[in-house]
C-alpha atoms as a PDB file:
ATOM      1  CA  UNK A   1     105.074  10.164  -0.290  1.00  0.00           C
ATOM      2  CA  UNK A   2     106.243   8.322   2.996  1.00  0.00           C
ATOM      3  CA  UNK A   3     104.078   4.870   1.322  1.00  0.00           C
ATOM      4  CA  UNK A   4     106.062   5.691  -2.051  1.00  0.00           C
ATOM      5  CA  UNK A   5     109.771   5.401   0.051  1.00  0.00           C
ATOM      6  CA  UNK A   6     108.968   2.258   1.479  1.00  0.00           C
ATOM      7  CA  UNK A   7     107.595   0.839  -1.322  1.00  0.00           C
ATOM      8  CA  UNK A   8     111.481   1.433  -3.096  1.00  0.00           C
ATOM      9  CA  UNK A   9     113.260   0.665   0.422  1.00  0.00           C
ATOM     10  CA  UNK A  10     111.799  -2.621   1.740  1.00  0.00           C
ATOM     11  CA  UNK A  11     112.468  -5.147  -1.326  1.00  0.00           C
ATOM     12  CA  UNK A  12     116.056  -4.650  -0.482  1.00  0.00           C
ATOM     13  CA  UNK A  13     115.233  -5.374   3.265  1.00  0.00           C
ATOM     14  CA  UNK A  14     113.011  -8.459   2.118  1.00  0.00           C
ATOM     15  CA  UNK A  15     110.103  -6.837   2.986  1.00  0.00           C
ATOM     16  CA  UNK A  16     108.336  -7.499  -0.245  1.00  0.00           C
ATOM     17  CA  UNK A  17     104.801  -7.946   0.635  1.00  0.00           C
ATOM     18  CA  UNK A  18     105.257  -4.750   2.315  1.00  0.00           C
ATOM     19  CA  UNK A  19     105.868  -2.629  -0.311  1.00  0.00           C
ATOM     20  CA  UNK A  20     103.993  -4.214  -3.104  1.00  0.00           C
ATOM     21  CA  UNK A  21     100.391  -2.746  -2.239  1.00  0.00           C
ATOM     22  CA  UNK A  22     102.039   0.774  -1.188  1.00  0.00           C
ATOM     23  CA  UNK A  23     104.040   0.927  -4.520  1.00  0.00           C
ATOM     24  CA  UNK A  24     100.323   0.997  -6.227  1.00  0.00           C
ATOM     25  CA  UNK A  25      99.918   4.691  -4.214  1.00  0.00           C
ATOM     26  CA  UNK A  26     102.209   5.852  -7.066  1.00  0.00           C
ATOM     27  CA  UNK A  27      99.149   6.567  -9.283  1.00  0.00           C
ATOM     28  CA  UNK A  28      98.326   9.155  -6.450  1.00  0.00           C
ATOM     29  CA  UNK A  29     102.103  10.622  -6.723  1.00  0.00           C
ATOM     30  CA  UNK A  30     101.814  14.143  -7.924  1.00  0.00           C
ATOM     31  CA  UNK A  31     103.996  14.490 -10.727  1.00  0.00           C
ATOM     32  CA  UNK A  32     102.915  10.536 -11.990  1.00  0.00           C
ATOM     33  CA  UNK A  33     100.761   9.410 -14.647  1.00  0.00           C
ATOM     34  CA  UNK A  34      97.534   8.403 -13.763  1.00  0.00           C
ATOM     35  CA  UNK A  35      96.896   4.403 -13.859  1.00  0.00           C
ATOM     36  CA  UNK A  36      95.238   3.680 -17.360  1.00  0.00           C
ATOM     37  CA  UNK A  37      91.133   3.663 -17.434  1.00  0.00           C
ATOM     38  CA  UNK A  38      90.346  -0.219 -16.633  1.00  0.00           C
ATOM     39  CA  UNK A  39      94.153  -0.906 -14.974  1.00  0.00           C
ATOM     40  CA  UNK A  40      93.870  -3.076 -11.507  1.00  0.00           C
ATOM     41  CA  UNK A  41      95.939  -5.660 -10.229  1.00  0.00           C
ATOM     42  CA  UNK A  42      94.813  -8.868 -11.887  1.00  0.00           C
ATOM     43  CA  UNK A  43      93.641 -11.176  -9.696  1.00  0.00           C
ATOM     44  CA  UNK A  44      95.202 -14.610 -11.156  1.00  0.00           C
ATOM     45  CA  UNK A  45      92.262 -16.439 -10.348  1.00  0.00           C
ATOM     46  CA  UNK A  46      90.315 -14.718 -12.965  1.00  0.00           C
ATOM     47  CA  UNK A  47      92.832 -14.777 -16.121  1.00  0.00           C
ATOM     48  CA  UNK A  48      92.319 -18.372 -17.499  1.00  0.00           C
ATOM     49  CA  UNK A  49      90.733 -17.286 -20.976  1.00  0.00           C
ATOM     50  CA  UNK A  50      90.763 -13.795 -20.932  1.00  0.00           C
ATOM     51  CA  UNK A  51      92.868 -11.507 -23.168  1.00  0.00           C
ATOM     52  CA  UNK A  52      95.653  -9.899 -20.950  1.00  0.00           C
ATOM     53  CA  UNK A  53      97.119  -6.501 -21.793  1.00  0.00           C
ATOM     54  CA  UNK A  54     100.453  -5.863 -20.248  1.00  0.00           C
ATOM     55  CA  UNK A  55     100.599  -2.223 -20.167  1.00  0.00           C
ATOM     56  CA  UNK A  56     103.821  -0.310 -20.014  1.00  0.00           C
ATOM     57  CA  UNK A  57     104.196   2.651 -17.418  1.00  0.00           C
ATOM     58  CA  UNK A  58     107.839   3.615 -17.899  1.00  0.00           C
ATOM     59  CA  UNK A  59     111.430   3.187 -19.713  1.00  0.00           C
ATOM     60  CA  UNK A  60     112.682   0.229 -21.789  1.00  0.00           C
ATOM     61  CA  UNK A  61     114.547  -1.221 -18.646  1.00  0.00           C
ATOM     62  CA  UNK A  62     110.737  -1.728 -16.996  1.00  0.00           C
ATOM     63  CA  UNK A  63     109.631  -3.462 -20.107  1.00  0.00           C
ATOM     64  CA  UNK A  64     112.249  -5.932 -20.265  1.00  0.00           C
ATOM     65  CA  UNK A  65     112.518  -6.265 -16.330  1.00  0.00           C
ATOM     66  CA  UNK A  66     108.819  -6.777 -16.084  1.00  0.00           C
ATOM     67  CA  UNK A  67     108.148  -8.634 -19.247  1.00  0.00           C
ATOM     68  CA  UNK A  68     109.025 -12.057 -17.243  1.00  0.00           C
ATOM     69  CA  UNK A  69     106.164 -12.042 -15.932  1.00  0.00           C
ATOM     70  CA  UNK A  70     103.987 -12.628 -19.077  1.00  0.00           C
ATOM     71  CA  UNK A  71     104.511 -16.583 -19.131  1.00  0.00           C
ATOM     72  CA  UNK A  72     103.351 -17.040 -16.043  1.00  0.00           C
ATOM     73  CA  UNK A  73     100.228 -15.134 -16.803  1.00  0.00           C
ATOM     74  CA  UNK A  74     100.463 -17.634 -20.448  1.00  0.00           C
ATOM     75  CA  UNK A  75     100.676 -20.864 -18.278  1.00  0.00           C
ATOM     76  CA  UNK A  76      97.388 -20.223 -16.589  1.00  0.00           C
ATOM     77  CA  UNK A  77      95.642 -20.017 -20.104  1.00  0.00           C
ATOM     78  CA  UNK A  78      95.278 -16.268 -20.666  1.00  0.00           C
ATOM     79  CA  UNK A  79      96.311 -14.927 -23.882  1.00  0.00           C
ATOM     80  CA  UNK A  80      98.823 -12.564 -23.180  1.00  0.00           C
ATOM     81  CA  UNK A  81     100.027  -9.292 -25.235  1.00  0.00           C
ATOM     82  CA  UNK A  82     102.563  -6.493 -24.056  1.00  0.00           C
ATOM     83  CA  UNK A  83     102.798  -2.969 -24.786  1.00  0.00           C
ATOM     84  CA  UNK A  84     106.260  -2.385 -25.586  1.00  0.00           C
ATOM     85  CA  UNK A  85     108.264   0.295 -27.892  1.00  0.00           C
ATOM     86  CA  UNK A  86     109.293  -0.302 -31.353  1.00  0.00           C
ATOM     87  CA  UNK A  87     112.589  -1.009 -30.890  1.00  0.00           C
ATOM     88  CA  UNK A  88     111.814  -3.915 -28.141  1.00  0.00           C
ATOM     89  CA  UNK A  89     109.012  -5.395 -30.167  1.00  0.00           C
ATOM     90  CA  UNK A  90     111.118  -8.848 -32.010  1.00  0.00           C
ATOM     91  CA  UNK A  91     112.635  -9.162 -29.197  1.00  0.00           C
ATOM     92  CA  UNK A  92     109.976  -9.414 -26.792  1.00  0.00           C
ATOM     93  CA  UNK A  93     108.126 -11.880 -28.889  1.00  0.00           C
ATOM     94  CA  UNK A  94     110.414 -14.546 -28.149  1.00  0.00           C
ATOM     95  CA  UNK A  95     109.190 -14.837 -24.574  1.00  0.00           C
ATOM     96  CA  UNK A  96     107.149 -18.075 -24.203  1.00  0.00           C
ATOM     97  CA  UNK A  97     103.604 -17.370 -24.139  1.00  0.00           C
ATOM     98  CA  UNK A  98     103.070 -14.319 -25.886  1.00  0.00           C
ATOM     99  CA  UNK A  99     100.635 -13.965 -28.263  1.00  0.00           C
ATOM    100  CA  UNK A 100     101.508 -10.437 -29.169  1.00  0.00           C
ATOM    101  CA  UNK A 101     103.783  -7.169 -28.750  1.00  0.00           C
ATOM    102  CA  UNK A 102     102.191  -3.750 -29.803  1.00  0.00           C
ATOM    103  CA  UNK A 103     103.472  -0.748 -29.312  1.00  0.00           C
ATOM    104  CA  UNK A 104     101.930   1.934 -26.311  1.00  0.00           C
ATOM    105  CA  UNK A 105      98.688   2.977 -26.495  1.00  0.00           C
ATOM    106  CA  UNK A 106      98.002   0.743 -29.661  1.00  0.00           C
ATOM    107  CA  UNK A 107      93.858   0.150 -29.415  1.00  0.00           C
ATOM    108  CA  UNK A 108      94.224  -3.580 -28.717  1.00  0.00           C
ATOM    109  CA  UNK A 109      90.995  -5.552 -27.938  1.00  0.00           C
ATOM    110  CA  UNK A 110      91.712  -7.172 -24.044  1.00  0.00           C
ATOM    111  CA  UNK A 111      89.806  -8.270 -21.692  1.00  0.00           C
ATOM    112  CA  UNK A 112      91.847  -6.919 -18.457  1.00  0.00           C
ATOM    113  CA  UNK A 113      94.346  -4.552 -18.398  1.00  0.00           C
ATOM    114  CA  UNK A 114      97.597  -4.039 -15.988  1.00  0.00           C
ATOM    115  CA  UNK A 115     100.932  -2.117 -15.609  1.00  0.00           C
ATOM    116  CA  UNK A 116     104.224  -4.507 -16.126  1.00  0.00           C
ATOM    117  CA  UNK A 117     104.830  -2.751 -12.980  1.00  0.00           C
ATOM    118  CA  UNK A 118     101.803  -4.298 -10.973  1.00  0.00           C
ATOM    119  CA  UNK A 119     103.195  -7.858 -11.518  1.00  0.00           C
ATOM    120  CA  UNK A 120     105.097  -8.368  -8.392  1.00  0.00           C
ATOM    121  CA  UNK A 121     101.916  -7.466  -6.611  1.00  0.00           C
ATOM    122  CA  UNK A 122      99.735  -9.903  -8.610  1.00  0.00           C
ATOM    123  CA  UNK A 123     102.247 -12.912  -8.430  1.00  0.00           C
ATOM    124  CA  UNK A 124     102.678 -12.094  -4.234  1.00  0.00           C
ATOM    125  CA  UNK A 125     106.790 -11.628  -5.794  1.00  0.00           C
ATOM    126  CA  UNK A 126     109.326 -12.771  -2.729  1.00  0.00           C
ATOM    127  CA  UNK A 127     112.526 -13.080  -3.541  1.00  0.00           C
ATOM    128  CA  UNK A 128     112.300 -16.100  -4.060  1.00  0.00           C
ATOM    129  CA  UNK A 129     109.710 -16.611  -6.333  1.00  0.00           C
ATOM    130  CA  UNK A 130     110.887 -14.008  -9.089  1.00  0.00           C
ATOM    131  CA  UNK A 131     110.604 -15.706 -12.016  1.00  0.00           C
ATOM    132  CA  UNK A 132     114.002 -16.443 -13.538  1.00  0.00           C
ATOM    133  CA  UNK A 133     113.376 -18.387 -16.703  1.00  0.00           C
ATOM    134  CA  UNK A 134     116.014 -19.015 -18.964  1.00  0.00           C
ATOM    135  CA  UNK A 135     116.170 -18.441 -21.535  1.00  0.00           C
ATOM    136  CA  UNK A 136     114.557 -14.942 -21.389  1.00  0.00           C
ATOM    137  CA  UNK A 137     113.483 -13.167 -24.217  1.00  0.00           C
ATOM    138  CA  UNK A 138     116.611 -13.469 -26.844  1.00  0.00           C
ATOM    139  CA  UNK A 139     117.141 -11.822 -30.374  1.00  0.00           C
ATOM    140  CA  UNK A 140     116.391 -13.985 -33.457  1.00  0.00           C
ATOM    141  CA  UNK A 141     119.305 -14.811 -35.072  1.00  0.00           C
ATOM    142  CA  UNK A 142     118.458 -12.701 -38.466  1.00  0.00           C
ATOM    143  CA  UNK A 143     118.151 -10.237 -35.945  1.00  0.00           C
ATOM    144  CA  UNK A 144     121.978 -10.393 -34.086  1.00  0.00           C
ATOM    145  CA  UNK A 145     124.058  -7.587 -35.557  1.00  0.00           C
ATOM    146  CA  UNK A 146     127.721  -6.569 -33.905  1.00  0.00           C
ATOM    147  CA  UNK A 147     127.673  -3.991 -32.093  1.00  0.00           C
ATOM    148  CA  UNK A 148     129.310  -0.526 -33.459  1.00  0.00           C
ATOM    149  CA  UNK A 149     128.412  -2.161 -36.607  1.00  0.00           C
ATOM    150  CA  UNK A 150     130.972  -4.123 -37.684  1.00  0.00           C
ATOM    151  CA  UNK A 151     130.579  -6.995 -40.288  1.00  0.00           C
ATOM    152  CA  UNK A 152     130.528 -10.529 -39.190  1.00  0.00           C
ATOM    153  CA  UNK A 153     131.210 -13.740 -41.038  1.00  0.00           C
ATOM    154  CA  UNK A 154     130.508 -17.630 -39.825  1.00  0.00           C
END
């Protein structure tokens, strides 16, 4: 568990090569899922024409946090799909590169598979070199609605 702690307490101190490779012990976490059979850190060398499953491992919050990732992966000519719930699939096809959302565990043909939560590693993440696109993914305008539910005119 010691690897685990500094895994979540050296980003804030800048240490973020540190603590990428010992966040990956967190398959080995009692209490944690087990990585997915074929999951490994991509190595980006290797992902020009392959089929690129983003895998979720945990909330909505991950998804969307980790989701930026998937252009990047898009720019050096992989074809790039994300595992995301229902509720986050419109949204998450607005990101530049995707080729498609699908919801957990969907059988989806790919050719490698990761975490969302393995990108930092893969992309060697400082601080400054988390990618900050903008936009980001954004709702489709048939899609806005007010919140609380409220009717909107214009």
């Amino acid at each position: 568990m010691p690897c685990c702690c500094l895994a979540a307490t050296a980003p804030p101190l800048g240490r973020y090569r540190e603590a990428w490779p010992k966040y990956e012990l967190r398959f080995a976490v009692p209490g944690h899922d087990a990585a997915r059979a074929g999951h490994h850190v991509l190595d980006l060398d290797s992902v020009a024409g392959k089929r690129i499953l983003l895998a979720a491992e945990r909330g909505r919050g991950d998804i969307l946090q980790f989701a930026r990732y998937a252009p990047l992966f898009a720019r050096r000519g992989a074809e790039v799909m994300i595992e995301a719930y229902p509720d986050l699939v419109a949204l998450l096809r607005t990101l530049d590169g995707v080729a498609d959302v699908v919801e957990p565990e969907t059988a989806t043909p790919h050719d490698r598979l990761t975490s969302l939560l393995s990108l930092p590693m893969a992309f060697a993440t400082e601080l400054g070199s988390i990618p900050a696109a903008v936009p980001y993914p954004h709702a489709q305008q048939s899609g806005r609605r007010p919140v609380g539910g409220a009717t909107c005119h214009g």
